[in-house]
N, C-alpha and C. Protein backbone atom coordinates (compact mmCIF):
# COMPACT_ATOMS: atom_id res chain seq x y z
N UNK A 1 -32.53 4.15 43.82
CA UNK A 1 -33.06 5.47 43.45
C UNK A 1 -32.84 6.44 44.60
N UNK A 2 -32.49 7.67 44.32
CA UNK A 2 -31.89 8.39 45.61
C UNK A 2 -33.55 9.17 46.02
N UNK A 3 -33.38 9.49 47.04
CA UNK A 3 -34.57 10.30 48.19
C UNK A 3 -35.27 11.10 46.99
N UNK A 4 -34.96 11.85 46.62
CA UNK A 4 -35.40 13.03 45.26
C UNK A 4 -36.09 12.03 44.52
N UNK A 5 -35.84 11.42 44.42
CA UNK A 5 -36.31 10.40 43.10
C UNK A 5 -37.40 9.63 43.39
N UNK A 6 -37.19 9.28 44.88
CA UNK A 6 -38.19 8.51 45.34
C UNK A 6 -39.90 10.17 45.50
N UNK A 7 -39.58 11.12 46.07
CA UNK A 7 -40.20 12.02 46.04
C UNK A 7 -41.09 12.11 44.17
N UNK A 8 -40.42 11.94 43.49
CA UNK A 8 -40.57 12.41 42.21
C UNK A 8 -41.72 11.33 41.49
N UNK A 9 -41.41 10.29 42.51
CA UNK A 9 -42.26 8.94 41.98
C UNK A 9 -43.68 8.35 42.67
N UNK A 10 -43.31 9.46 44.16
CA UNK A 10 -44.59 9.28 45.39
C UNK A 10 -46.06 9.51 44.80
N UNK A 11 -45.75 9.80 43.61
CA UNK A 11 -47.61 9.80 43.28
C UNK A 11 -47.95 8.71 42.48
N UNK A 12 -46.73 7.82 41.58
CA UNK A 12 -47.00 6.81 40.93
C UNK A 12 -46.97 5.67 41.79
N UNK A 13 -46.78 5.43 43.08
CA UNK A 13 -47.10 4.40 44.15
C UNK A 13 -49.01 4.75 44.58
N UNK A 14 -49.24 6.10 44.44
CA UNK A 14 -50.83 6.60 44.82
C UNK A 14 -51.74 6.05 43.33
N UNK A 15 -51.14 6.01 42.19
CA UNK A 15 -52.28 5.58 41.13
C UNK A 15 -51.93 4.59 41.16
N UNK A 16 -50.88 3.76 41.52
CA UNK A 16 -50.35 1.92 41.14
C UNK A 16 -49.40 1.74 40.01
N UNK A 17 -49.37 2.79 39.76
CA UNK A 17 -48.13 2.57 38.27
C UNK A 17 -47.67 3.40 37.72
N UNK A 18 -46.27 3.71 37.46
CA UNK A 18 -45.42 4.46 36.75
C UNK A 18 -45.86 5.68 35.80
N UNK A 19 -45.69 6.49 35.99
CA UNK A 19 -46.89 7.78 35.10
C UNK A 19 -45.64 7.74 34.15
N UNK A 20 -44.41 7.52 34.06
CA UNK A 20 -43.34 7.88 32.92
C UNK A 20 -42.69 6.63 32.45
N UNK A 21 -43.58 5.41 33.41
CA UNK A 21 -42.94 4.17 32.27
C UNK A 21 -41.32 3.97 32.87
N UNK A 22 -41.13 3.97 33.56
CA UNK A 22 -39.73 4.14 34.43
C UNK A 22 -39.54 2.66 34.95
N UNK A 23 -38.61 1.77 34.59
CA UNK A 23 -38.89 0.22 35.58
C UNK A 23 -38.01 0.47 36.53
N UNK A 24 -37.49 1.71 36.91
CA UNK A 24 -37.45 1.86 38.17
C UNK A 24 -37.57 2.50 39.48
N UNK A 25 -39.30 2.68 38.97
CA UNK A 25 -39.70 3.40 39.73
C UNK A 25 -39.92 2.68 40.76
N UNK A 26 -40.47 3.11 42.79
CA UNK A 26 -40.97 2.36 43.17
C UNK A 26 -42.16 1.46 43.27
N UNK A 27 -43.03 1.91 42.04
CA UNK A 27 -44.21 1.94 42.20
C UNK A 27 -44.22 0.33 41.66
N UNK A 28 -43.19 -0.26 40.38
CA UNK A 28 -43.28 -1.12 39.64
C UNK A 28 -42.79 -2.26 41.14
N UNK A 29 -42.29 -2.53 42.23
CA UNK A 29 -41.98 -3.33 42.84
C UNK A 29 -43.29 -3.25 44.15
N UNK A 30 -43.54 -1.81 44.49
CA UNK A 30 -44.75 -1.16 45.58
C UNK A 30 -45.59 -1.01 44.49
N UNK A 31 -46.74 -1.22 44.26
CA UNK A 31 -47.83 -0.35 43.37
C UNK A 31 -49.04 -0.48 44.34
N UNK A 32 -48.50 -0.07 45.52
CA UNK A 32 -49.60 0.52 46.71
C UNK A 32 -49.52 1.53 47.32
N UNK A 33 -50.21 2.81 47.78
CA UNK A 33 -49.71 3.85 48.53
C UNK A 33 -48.84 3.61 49.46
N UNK A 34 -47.80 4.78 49.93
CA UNK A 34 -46.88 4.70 50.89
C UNK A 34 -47.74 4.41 52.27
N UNK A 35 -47.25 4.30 53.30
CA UNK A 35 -47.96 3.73 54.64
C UNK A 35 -48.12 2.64 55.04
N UNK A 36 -48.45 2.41 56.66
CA UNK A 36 -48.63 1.51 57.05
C UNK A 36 -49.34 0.51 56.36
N UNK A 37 -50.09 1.45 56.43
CA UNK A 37 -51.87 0.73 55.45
C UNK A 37 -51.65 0.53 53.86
N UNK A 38 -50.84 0.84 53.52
CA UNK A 38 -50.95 1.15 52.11
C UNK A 38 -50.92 -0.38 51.19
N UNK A 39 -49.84 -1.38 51.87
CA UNK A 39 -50.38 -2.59 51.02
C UNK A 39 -51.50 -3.38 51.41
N UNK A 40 -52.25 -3.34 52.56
CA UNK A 40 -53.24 -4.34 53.13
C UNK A 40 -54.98 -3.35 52.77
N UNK A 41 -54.82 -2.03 52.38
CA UNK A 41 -55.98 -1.05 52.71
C UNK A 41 -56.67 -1.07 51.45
N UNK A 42 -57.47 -1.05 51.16
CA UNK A 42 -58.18 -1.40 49.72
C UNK A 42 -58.20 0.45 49.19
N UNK A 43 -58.30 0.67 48.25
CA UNK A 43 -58.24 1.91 47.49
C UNK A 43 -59.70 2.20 47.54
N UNK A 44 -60.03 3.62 48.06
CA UNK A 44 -61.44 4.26 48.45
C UNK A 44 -61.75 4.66 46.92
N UNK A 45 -63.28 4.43 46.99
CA UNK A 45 -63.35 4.65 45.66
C UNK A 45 -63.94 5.90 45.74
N UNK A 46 -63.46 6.20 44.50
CA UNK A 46 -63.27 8.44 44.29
C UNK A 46 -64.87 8.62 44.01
N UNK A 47 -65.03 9.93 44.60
CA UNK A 47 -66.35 10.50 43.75
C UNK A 47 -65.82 10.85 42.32
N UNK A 48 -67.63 11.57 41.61
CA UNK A 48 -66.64 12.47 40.82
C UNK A 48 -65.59 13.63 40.57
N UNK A 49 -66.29 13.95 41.49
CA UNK A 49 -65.20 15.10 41.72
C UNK A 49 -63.69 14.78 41.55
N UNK A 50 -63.02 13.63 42.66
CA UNK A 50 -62.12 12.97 42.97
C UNK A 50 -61.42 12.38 41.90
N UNK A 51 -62.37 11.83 40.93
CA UNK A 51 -62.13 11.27 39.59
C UNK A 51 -61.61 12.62 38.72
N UNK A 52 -62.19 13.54 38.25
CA UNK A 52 -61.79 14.45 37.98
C UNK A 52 -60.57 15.13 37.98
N UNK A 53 -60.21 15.03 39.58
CA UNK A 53 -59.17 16.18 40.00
C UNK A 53 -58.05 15.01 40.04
N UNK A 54 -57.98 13.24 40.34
CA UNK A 54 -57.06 12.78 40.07
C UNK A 54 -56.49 12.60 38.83
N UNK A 55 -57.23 12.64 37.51
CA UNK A 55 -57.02 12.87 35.96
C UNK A 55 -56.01 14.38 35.74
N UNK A 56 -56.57 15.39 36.28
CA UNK A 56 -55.72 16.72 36.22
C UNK A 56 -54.45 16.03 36.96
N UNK A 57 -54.33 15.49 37.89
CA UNK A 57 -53.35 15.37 39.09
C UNK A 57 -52.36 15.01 37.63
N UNK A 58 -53.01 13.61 37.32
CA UNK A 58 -51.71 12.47 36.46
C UNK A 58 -50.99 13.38 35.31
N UNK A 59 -51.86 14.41 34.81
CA UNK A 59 -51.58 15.14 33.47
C UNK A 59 -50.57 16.40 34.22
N UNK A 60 -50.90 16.85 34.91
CA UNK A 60 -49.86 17.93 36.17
C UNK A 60 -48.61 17.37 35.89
N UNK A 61 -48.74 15.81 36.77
CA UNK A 61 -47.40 15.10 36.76
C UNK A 61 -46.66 14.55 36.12
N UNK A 62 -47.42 14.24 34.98
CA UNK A 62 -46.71 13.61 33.72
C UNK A 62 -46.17 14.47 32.96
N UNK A 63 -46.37 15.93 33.04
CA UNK A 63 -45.48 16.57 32.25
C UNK A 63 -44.86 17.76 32.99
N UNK A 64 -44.61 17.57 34.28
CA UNK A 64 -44.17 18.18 35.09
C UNK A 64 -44.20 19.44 35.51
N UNK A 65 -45.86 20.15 35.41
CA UNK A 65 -45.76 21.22 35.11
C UNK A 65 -46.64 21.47 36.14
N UNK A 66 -46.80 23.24 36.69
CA UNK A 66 -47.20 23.90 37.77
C UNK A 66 -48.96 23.88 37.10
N UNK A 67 -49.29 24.35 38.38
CA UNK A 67 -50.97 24.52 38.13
C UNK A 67 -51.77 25.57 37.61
N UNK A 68 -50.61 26.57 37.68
CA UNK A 68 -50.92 28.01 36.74
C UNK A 68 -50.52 27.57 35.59
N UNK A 69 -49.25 26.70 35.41
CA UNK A 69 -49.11 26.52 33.52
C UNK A 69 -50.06 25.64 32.81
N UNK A 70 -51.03 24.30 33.36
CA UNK A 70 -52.13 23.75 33.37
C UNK A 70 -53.01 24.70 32.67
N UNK A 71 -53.77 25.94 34.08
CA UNK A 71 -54.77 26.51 33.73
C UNK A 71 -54.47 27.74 32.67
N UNK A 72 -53.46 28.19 31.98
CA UNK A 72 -52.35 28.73 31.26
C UNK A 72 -53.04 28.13 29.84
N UNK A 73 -52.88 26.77 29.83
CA UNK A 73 -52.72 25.61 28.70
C UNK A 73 -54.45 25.89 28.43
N UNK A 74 -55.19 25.37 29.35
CA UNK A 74 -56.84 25.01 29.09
C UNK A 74 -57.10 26.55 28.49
N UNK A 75 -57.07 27.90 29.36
CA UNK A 75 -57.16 28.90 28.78
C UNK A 75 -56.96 28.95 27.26
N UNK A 76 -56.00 29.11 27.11
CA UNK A 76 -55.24 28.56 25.63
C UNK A 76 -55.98 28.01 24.54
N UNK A 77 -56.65 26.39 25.35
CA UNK A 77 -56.89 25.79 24.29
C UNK A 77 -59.05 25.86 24.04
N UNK A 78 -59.59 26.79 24.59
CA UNK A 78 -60.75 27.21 24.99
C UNK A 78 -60.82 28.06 23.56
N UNK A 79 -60.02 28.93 23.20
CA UNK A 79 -59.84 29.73 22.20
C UNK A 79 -59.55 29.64 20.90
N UNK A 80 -60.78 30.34 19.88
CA UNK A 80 -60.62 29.84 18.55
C UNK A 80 -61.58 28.54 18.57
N UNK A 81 -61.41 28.07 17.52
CA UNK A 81 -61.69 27.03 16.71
C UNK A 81 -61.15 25.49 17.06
N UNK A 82 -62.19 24.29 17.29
CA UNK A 82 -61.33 23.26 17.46
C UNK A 82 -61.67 22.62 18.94
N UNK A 83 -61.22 21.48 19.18
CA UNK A 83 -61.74 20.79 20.61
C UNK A 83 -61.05 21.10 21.22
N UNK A 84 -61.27 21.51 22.52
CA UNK A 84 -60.60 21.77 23.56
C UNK A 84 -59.41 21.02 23.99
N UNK A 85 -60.29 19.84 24.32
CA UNK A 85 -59.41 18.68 24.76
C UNK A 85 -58.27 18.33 23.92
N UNK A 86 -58.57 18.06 22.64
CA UNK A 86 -57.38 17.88 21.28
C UNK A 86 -56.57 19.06 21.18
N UNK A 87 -56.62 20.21 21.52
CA UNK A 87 -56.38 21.19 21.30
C UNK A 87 -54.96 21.52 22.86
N UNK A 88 -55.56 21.19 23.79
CA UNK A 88 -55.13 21.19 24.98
C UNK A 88 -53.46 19.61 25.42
N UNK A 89 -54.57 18.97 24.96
CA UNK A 89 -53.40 17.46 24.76
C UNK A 89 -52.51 17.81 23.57
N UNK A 90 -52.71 18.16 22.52
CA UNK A 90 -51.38 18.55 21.65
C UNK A 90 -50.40 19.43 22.10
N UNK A 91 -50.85 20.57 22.93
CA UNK A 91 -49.99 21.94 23.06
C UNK A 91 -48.83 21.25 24.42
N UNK A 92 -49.48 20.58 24.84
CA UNK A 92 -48.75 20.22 26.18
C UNK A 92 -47.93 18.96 25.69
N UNK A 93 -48.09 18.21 24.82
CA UNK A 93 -47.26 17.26 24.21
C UNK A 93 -46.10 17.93 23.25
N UNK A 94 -46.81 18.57 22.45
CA UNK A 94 -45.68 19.71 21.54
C UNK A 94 -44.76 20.43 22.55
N UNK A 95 -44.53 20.94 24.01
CA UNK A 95 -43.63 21.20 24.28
C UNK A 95 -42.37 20.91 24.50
N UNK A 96 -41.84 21.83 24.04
CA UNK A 96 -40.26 21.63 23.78
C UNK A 96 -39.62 20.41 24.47
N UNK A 97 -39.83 20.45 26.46
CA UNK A 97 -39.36 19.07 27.26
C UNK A 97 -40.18 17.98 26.92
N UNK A 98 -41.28 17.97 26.43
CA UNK A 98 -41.71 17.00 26.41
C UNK A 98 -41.41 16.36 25.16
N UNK A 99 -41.07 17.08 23.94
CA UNK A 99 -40.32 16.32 22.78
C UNK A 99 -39.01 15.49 23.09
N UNK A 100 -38.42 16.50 23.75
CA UNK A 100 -37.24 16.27 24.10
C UNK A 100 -37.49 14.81 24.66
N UNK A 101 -37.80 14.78 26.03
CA UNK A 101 -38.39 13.04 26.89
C UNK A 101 -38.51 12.39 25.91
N UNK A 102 -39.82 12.50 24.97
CA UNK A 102 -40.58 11.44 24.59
C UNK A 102 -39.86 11.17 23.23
N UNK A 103 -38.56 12.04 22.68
CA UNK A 103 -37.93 11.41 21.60
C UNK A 103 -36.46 10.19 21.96
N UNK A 104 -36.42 10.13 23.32
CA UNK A 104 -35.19 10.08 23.66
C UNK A 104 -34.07 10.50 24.08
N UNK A 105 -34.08 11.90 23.72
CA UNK A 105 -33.09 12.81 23.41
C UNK A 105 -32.85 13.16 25.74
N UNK A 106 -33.84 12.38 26.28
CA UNK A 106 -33.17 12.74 27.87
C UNK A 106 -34.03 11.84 28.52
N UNK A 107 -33.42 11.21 29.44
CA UNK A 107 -34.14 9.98 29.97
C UNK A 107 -35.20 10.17 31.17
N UNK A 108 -35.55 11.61 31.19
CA UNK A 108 -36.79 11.73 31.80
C UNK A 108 -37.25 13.37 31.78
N UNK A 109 -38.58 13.47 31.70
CA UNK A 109 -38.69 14.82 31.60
C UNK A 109 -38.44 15.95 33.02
N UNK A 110 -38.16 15.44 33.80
CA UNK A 110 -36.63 16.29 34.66
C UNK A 110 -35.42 16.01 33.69
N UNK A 111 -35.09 15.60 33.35
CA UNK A 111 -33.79 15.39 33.04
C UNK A 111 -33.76 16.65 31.63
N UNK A 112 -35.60 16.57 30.97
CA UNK A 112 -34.98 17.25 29.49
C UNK A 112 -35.04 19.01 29.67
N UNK A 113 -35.81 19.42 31.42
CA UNK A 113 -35.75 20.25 31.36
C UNK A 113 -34.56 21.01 32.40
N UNK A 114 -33.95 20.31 32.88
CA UNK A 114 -32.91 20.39 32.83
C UNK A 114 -31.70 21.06 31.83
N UNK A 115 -31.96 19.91 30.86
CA UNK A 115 -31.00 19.99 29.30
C UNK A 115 -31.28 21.47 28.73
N UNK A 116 -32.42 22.02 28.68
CA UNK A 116 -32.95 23.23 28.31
C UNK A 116 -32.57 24.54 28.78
N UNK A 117 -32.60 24.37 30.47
CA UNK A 117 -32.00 25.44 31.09
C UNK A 117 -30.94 25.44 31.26
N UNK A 118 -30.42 24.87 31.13
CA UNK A 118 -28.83 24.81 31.02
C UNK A 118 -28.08 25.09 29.46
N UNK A 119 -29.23 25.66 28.43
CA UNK A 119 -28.64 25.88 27.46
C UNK A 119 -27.49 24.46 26.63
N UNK A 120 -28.44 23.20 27.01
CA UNK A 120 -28.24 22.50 26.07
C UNK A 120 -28.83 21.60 25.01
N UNK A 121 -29.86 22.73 24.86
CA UNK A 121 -30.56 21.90 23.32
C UNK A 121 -30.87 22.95 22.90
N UNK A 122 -30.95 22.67 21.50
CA UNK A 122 -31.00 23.72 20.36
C UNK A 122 -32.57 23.26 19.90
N UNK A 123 -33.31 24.57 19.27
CA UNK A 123 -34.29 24.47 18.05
C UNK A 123 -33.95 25.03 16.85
N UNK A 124 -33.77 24.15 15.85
CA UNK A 124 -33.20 25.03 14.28
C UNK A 124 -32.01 25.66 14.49
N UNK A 125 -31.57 25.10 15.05
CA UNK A 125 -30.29 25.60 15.48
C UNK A 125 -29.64 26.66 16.09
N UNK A 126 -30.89 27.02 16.78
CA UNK A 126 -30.51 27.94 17.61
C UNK A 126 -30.88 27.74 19.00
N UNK A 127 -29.67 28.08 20.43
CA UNK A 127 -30.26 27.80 21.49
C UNK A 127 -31.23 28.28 22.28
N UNK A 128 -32.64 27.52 23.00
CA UNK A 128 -33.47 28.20 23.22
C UNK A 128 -33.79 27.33 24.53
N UNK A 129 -34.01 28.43 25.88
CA UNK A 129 -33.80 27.87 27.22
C UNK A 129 -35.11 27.96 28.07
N UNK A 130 -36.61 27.45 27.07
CA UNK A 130 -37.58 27.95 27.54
C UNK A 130 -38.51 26.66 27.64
N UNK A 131 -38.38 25.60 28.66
CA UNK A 131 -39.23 24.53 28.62
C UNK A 131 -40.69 24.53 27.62
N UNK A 132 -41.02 25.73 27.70
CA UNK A 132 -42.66 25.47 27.62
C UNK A 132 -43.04 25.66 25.91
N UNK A 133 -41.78 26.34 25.38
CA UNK A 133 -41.96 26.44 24.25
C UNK A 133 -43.02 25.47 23.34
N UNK A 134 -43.59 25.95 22.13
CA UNK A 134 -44.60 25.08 21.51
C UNK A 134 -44.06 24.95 20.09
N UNK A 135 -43.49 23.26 20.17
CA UNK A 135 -42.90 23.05 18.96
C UNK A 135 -44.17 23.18 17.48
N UNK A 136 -43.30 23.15 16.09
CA UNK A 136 -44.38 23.24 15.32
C UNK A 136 -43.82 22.09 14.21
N UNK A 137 -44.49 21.40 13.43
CA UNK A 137 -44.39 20.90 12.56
C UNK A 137 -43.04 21.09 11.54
N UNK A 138 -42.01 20.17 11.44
CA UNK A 138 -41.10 20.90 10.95
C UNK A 138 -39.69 21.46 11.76
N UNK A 139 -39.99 21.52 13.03
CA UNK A 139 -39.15 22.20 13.26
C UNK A 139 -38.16 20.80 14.47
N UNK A 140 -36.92 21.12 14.19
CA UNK A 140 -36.15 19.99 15.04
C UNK A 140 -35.32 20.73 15.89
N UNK A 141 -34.97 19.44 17.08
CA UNK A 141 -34.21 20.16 17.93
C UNK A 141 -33.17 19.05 18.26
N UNK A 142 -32.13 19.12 19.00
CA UNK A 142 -31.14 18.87 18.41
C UNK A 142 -30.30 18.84 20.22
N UNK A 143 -29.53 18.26 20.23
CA UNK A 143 -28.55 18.82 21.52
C UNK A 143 -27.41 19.34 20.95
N UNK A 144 -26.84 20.11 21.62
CA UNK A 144 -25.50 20.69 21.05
C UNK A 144 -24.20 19.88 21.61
N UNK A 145 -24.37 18.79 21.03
CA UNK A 145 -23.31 18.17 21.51
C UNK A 145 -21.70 18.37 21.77
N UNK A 146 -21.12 19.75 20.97
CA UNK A 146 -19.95 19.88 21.60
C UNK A 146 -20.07 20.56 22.55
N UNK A 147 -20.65 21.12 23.13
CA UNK A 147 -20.87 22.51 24.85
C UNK A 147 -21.32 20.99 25.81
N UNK A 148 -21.50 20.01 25.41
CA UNK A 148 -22.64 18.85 26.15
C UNK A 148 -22.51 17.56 25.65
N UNK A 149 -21.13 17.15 25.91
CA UNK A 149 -21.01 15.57 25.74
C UNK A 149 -21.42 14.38 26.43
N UNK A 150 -21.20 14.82 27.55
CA UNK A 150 -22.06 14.16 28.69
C UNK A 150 -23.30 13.85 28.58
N UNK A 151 -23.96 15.13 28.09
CA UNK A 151 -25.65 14.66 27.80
C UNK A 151 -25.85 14.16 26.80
N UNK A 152 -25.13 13.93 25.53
CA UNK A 152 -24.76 13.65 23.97
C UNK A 152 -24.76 12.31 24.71
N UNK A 153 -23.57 11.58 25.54
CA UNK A 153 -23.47 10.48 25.01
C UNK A 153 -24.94 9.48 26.19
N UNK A 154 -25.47 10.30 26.82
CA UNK A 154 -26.95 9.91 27.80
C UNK A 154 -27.70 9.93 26.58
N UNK A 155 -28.21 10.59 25.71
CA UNK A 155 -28.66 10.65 24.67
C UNK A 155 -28.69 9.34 23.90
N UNK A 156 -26.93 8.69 23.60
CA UNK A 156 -26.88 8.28 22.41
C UNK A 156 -27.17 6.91 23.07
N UNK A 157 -26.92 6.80 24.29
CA UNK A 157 -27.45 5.63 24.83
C UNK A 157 -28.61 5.02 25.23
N UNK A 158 -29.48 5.78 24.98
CA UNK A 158 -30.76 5.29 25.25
C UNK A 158 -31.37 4.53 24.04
N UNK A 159 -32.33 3.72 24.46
CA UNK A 159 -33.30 2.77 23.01
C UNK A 159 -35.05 3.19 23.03
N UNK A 160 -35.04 4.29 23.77
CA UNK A 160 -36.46 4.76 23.56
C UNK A 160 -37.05 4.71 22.42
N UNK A 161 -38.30 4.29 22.21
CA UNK A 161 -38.64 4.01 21.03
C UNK A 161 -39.85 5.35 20.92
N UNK A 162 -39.26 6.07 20.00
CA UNK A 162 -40.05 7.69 19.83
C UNK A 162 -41.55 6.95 19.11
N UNK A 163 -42.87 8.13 19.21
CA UNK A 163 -43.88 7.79 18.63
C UNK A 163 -43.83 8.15 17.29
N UNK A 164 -44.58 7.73 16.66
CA UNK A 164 -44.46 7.91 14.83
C UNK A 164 -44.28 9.49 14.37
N UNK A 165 -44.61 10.42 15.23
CA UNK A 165 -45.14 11.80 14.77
C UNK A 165 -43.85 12.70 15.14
N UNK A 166 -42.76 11.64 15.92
CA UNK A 166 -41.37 12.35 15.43
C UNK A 166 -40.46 11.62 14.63
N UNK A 167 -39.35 12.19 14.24
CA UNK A 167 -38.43 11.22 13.50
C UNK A 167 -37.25 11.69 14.16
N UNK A 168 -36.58 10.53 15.07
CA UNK A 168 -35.75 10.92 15.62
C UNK A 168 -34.44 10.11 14.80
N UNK A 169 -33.23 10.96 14.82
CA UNK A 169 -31.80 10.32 14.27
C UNK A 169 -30.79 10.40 15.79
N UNK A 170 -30.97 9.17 16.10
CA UNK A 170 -30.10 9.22 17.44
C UNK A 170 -28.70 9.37 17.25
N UNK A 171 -27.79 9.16 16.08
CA UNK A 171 -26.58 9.43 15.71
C UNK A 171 -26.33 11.09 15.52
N UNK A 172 -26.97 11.50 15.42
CA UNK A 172 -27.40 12.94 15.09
C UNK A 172 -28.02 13.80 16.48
N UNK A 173 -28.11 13.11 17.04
CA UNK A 173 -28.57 13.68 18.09
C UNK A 173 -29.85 14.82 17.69
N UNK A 174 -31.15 14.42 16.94
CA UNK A 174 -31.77 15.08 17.11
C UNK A 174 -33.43 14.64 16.62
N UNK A 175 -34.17 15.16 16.94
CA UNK A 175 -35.74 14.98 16.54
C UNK A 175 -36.79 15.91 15.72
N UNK A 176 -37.06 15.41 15.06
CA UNK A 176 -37.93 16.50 14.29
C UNK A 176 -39.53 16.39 13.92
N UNK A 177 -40.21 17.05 14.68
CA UNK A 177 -41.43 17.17 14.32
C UNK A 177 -42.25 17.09 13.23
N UNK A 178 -42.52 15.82 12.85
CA UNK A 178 -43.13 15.84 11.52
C UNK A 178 -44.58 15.59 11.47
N UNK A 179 -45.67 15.78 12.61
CA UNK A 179 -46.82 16.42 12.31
C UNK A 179 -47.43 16.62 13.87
N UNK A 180 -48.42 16.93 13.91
CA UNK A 180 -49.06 17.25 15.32
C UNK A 180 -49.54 15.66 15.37
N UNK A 181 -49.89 15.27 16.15
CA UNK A 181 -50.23 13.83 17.24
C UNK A 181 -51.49 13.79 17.54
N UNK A 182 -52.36 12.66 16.81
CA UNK A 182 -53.10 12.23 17.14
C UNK A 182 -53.38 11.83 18.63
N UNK A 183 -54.79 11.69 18.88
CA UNK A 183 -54.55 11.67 20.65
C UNK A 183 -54.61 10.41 21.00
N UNK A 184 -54.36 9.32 20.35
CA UNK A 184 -54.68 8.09 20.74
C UNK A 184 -52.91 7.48 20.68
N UNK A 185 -52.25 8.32 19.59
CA UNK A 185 -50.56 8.27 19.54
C UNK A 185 -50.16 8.62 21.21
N UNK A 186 -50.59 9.82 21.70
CA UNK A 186 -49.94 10.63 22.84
C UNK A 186 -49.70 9.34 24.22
N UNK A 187 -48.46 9.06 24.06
CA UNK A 187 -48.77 7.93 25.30
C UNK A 187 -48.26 8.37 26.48
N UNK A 188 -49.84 8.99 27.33
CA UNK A 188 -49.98 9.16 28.41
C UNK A 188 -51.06 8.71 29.05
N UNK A 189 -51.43 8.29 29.76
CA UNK A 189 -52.76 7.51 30.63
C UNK A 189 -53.56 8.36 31.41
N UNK A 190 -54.24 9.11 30.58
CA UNK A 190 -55.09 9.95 30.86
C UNK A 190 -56.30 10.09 30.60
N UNK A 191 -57.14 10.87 31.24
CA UNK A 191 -58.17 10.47 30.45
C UNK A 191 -58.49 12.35 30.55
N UNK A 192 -58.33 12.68 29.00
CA UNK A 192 -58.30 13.95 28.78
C UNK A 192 -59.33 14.95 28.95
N UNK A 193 -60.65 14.27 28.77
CA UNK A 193 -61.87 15.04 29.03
C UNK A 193 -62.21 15.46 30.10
N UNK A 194 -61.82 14.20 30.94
CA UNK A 194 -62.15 14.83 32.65
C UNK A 194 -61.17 16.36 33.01
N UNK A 195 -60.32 16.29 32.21
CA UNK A 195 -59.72 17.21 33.29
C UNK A 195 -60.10 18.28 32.61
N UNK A 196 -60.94 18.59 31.34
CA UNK A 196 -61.42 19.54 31.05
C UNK A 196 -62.85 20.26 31.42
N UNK A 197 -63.13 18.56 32.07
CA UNK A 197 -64.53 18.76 32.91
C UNK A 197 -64.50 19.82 34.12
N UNK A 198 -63.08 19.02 34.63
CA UNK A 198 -62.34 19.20 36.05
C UNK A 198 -62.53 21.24 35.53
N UNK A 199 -61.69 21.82 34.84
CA UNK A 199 -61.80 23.24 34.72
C UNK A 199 -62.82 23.79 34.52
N UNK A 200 -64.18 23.49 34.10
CA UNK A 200 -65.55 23.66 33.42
C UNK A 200 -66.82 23.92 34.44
N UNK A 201 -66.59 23.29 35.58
CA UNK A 201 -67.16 23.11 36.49
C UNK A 201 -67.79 24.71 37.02
């Protein structure tokens, strides 16, 4: 794994395990903090607070997103009608990179937002270069595989196994949203309330 990569993975050696499911991350061979101390030192146990703000941390990192687009999201999902938390975990799963990752369609969510800004994935067939976008029910996205063969055939090679709430056609290169996601479907290791605690405070 090159230096970048190892950077990209330095927080899944701090919780003990892979936040993206990666077997090759370092964390799956290390699943102890970096440092001297890090395999012999027993793990301090968090207040709440600590508990809290490491739950925001994993959800930050698992979908690779800044701390203004976080408090962006909770804002968001505070409003109207409906649980916060359910409300908050769907919008951030429905985004565009994160369909993209979690259908297959790019073998990591760097990689799908990447694919995006670079104007190579389509929604409904049209190209759209905006990670954060909020997919809807219905609507598929697609790579444009002749501008992007390279990423077409990264695509066609992967065996990711998508969650039920897309339907992905890997010959086709594409995924389609066929309902919003239950939160017990969303496979991320989180624990969603805290970090709504974490903003509430």
């Amino acid at each position: 794994m090159s230096i970048k990569g190892q950077v990209k993975h330095k927080f899944c050696r701090r919780v003990g395990y892979c936040i993206w499911d990666n077997p090759k991350c370092p964390s799956v061979r290390r699943p102890y903090p970096a440092g001297a101390h890090g395999k012999t030192g027993r793990r301090k146990k968090l207040s709440t607070y600590g508990e809290l703000l490491l739950e925001k941390q994993k959800l930050k990192c698992h979908y690779a997103i800044s701390e203004k687009q976080l408090v962006n999201a909770y804002k968001k999902a505070k409003q109207g009608e409906g649980r916060a938390h359910e409300k908050l975990f769907r919008s951030l799963e429905l985004r565009l990179d994160a369909v993209i990752f979690r259908s297959g369609l790019a073998p990591s969510i760097y990689a799908a937002k990447q694919s995006i800004i670079h104007g190579h994935i389509l929604v409904d067939g049209k190209k759209l270069d905006r990670s954060s976008y909020r997919l809807s029910e219905g609507q598929v996205v697609s790579i444009n595989a002749e501008k992007s063969p390279s990423i077409a055939e990264i695509a066609k090679g992967t065996n990711a196994k998508a969650p039920s709430y897309l339907d992905v056609d890997r010959e086709q290169l594409k995924a389609t949203v066929m309902r919003e996601p239950e939160l017990e479907e969303i496979p991320v290791n989180v624990e969603i309330m805290h970090v709504i605690e974490y903003y509430a405070r």
